[in-house]
Protein backbone atom coordinates (compact mmCIF):
# COMPACT_ATOMS: atom_id res chain seq x y z
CA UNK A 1 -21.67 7.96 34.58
CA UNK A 2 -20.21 8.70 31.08
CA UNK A 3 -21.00 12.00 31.66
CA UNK A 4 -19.11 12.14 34.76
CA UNK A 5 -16.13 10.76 33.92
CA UNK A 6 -16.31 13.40 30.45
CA UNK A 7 -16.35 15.80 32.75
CA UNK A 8 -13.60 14.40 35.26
CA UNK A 9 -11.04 14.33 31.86
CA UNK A 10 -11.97 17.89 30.28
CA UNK A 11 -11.08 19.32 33.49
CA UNK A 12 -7.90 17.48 33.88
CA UNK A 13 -7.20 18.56 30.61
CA UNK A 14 -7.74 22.31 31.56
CA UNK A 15 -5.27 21.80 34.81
CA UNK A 16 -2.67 20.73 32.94
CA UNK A 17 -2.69 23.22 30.38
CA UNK A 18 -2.56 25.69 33.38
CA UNK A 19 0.35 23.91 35.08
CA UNK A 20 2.34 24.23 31.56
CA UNK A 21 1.50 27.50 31.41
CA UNK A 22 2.63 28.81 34.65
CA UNK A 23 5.64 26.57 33.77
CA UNK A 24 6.04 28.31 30.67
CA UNK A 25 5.77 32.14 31.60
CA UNK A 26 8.36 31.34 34.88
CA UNK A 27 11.06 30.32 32.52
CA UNK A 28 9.88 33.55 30.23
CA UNK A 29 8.39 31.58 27.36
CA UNK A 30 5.22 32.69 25.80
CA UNK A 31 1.98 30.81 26.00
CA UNK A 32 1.40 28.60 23.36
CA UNK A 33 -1.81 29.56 21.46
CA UNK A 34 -4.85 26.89 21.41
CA UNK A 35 -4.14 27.17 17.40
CA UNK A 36 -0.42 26.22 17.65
CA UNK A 37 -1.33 23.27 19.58
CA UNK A 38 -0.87 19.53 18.01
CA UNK A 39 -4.46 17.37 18.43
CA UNK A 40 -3.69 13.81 18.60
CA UNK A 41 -4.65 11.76 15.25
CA UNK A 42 -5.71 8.61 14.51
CA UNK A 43 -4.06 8.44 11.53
CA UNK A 44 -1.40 10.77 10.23
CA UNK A 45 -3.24 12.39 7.03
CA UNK A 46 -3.13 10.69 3.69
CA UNK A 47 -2.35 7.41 5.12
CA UNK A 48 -4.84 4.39 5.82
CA UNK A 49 -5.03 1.92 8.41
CA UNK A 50 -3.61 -0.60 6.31
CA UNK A 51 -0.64 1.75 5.04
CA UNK A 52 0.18 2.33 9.06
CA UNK A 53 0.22 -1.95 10.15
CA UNK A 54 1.90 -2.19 6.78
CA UNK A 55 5.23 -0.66 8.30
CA UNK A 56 5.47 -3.30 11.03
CA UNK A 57 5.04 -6.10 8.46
CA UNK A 58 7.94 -8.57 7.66
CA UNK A 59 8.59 -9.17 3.43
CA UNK A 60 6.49 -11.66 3.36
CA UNK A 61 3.79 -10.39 4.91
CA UNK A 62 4.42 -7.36 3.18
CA UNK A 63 3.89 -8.79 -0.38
CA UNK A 64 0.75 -10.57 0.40
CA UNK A 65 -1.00 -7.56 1.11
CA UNK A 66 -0.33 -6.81 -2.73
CA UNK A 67 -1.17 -10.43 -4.01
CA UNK A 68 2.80 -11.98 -4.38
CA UNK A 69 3.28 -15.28 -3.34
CA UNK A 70 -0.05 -16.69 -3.58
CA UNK A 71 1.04 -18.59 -7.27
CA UNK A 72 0.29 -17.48 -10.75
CA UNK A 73 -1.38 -14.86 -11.74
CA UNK A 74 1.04 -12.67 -10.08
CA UNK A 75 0.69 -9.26 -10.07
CA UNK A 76 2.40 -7.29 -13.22
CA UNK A 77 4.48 -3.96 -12.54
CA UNK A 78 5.30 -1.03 -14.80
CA UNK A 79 7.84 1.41 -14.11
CA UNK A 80 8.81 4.46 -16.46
CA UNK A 81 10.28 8.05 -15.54
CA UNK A 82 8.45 10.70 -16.87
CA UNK A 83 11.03 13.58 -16.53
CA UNK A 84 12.73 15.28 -13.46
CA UNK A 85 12.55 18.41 -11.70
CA UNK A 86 14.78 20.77 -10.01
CA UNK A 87 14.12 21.01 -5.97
CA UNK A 88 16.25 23.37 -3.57
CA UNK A 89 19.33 22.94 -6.04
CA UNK A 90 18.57 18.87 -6.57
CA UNK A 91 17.44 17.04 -9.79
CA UNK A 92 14.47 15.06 -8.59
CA UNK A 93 13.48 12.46 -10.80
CA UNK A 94 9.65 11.51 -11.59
CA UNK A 95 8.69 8.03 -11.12
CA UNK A 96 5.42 6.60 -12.40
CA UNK A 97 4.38 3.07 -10.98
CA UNK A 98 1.55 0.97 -11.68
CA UNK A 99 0.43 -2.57 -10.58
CA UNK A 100 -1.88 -4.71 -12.30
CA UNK A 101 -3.45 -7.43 -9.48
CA UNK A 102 -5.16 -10.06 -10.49
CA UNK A 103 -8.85 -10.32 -10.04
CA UNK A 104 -10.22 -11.61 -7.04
CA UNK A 105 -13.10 -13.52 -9.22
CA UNK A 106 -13.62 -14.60 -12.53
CA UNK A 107 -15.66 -11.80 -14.15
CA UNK A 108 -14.75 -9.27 -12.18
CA UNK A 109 -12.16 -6.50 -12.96
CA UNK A 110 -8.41 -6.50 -12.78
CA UNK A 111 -7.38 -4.05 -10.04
CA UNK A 112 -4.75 -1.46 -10.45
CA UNK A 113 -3.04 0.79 -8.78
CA UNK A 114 -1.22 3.68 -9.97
CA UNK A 115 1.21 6.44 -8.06
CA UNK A 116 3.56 8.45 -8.44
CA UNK A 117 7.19 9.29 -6.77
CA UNK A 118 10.75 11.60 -6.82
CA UNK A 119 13.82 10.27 -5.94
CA UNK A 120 17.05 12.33 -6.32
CA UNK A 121 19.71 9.91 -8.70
CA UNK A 122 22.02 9.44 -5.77
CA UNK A 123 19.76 7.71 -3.88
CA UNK A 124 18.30 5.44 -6.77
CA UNK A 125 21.93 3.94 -6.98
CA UNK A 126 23.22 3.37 -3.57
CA UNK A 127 19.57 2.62 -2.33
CA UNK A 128 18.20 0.86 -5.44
CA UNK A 129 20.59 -0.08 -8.17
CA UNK A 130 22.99 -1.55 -5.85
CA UNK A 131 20.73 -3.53 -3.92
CA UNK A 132 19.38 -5.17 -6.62
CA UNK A 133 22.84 -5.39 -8.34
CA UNK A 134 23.81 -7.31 -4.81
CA UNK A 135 20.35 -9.64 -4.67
CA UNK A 136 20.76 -10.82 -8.16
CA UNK A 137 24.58 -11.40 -8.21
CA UNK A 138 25.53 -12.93 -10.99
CA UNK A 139 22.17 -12.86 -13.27
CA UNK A 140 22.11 -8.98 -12.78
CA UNK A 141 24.52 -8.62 -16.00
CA UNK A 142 22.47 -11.03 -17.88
CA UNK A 143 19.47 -9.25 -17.45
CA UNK A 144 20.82 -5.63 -17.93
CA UNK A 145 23.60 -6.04 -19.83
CA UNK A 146 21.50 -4.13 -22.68
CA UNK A 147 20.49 -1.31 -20.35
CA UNK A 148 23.11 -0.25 -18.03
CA UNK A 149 22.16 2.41 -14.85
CA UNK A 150 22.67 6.23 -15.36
CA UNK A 151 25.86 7.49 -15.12
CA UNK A 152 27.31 9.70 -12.50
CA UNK A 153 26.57 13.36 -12.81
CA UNK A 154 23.19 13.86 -14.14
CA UNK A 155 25.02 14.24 -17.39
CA UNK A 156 22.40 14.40 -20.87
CA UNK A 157 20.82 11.16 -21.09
CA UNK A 158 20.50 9.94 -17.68
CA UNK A 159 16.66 10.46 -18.01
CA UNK A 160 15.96 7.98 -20.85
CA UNK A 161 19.16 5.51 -19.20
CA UNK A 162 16.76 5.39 -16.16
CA UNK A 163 13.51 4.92 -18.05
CA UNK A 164 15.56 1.86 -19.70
CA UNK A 165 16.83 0.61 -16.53
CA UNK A 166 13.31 0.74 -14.77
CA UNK A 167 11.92 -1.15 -17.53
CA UNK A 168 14.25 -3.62 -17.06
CA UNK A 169 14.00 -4.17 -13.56
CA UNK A 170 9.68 -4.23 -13.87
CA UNK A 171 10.56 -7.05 -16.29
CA UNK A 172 12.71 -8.86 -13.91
CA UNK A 173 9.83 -8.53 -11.28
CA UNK A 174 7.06 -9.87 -13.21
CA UNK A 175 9.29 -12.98 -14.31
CA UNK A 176 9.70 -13.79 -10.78
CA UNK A 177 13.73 -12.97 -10.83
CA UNK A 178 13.18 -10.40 -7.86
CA UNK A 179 11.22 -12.05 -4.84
CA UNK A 180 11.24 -12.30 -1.06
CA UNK A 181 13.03 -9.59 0.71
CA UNK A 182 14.37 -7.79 -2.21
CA UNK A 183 11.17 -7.16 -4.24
CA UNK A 184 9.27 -6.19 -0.94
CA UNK A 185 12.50 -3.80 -0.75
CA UNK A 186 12.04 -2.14 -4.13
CA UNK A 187 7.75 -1.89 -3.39
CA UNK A 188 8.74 0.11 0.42
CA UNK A 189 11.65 2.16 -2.01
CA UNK A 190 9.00 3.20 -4.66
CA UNK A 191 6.37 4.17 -1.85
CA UNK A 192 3.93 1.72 -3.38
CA UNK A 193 0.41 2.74 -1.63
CA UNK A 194 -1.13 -0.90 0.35
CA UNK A 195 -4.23 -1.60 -1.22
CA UNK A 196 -7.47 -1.16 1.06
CA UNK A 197 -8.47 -4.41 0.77
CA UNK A 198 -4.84 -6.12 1.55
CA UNK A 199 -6.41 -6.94 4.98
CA UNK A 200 -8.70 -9.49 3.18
CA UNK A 201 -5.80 -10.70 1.62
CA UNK A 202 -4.00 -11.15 4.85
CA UNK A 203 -6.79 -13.41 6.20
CA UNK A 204 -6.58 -15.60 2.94
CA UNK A 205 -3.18 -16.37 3.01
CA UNK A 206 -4.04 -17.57 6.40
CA UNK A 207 -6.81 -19.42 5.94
CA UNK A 208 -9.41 -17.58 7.64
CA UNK A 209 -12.37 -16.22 6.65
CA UNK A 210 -12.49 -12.72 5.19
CA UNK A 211 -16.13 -12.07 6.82
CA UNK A 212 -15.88 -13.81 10.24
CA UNK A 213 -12.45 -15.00 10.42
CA UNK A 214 -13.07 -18.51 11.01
CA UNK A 215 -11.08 -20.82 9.68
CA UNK A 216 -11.71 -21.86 6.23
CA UNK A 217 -11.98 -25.53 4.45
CA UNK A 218 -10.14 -25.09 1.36
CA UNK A 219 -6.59 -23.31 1.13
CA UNK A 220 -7.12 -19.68 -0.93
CA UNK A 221 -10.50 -19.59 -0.20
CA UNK A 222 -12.41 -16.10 0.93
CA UNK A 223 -15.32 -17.68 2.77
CA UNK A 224 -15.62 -20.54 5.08
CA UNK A 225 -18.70 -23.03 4.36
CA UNK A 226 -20.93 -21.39 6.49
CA UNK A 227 -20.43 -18.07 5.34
CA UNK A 228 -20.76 -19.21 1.52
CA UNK A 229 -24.13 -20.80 2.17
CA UNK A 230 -25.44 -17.50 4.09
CA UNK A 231 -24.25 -15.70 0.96
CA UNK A 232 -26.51 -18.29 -1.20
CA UNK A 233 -29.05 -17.81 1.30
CA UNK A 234 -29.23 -14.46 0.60
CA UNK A 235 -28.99 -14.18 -2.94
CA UNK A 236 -31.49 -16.61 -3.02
CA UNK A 237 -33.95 -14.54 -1.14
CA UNK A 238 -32.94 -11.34 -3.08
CA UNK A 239 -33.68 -12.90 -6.75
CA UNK A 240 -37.22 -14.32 -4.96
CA UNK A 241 -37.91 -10.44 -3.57
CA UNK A 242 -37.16 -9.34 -7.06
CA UNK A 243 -39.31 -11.77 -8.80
CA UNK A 244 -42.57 -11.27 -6.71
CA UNK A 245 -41.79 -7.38 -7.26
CA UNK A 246 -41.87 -7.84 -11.19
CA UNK A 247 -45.50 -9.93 -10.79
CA UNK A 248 -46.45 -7.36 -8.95
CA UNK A 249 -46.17 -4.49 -11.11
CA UNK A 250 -47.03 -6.70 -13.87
CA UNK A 251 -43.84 -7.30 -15.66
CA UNK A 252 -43.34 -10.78 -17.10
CA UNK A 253 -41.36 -13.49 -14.63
């Protein structure tokens, strides 16, 4: 039956490419080539699952994918611009992120991500510097008062003015003064890349289950009772395996 119906579609297909075809050469366009033709993707290359549902995700839901608003440790960002380049007659600036996540268990490592972006000066103040200068109101002088935004014109010095600026503002992030809509703003701006497992940390924040989605017992918490006592279970069995295969081969328990 699969077969069939396999069969059935590929030559569908093949009539409709026909039909365009005849379409095409009536109105005295050329064929388009098998080569030139666009195959439907799954995913459009270099982004994940994750990265895709991302786009469709309100601020909040937005910044629990990258471990904000779940309560201290928060997450720690670094910003710095490493130089600029000169694109089709426009000074592109280099932007080098990284984000420090907490780690999911004690004794196991910090996660970090690190990436990279350009953004031309124009749109780093209308798109950036005012935003933020609008979120924070009043407390924006008091926190850069000391290191004011580049200056129109690309003139010398707007590199390390920028470096300054971005420093700033990663300080203002990790001490919580940017939040909700505005720092999930400034992560979408800098093209911050979703972490893989952000879909776990979806389920946390709603108290399921990261392995079988049930709901769990305890607020925060990865595994639901039943799945924590299969885990035991099974480490359990895997240190007795182990142990029998050491007295087997002779090696002291």
């Amino acid at each position: 039956m699969a077969v069939r119906f396999a069969g059935a579609r590929a030559a569908g297909t093949a009539a409709g490419r026909r039909r365009a075809g005849r379409a095409r050469s009536q109105m005295g366009l050329r064929p388009v080539p098998d080569s030139d033709r666009v195959r439907p993707q799954s995913a459009p290359a270099g982004k994940s699952q994750a990265q895709l549902r991302a786009n469709f995700d309100d601020p909040l839901r937005f910044l629990w994918r990258f471990g904000y608003e779940r309560g201290p440790p928060a997450p720690e960002l670094s910003l710095t611009v490493e130089g600029h380049d000169e694109v089709l007659g426009h000074t592109m600036y280099r932007i080098r992120c990284s984000l420090r996540r907490p780690a999911k268990e004690e004794g196991t490592e910090v996660r970090v991500s690190e990436w990279a972006c350009r953004k031309r000066l124009c749109d780093l103040r209308e798109e950036l510097h005012c935003r933020v200068k609008d979120g924070m109101g009043s407390e924006y002088a008091t926190y850069f008062q000391s290191t004011p935004f580049a200056r129109h014109g690309g003139i010398p010095g707007t590199t390390d003015r920028l470096r300054s600026w971005l420093a700033t503002l990663a300080a203002c992030v990790n001490s919580s003064q940017l939040k909700g809509q505005l720092l999930a703003f400034l992560l979408r701006f800098l093209e911050a890349p979703v972490p893989e497992d952000s879909e776990a940390e979806l389920l946390v924040r709603a108290g399921r289950c990261v392995v079988c989605t049930l709901p769990t017992e305890m607020p925060d918490t990865e595994l639901c009772r039943r799945c924590q006592a299969l885990r035991a279970d099974a480490v359990e069995a895997l240190r007795t395996r182990s142990q029998k295969s050491r007295e087997l081969n002779g090696y002291p328990a």
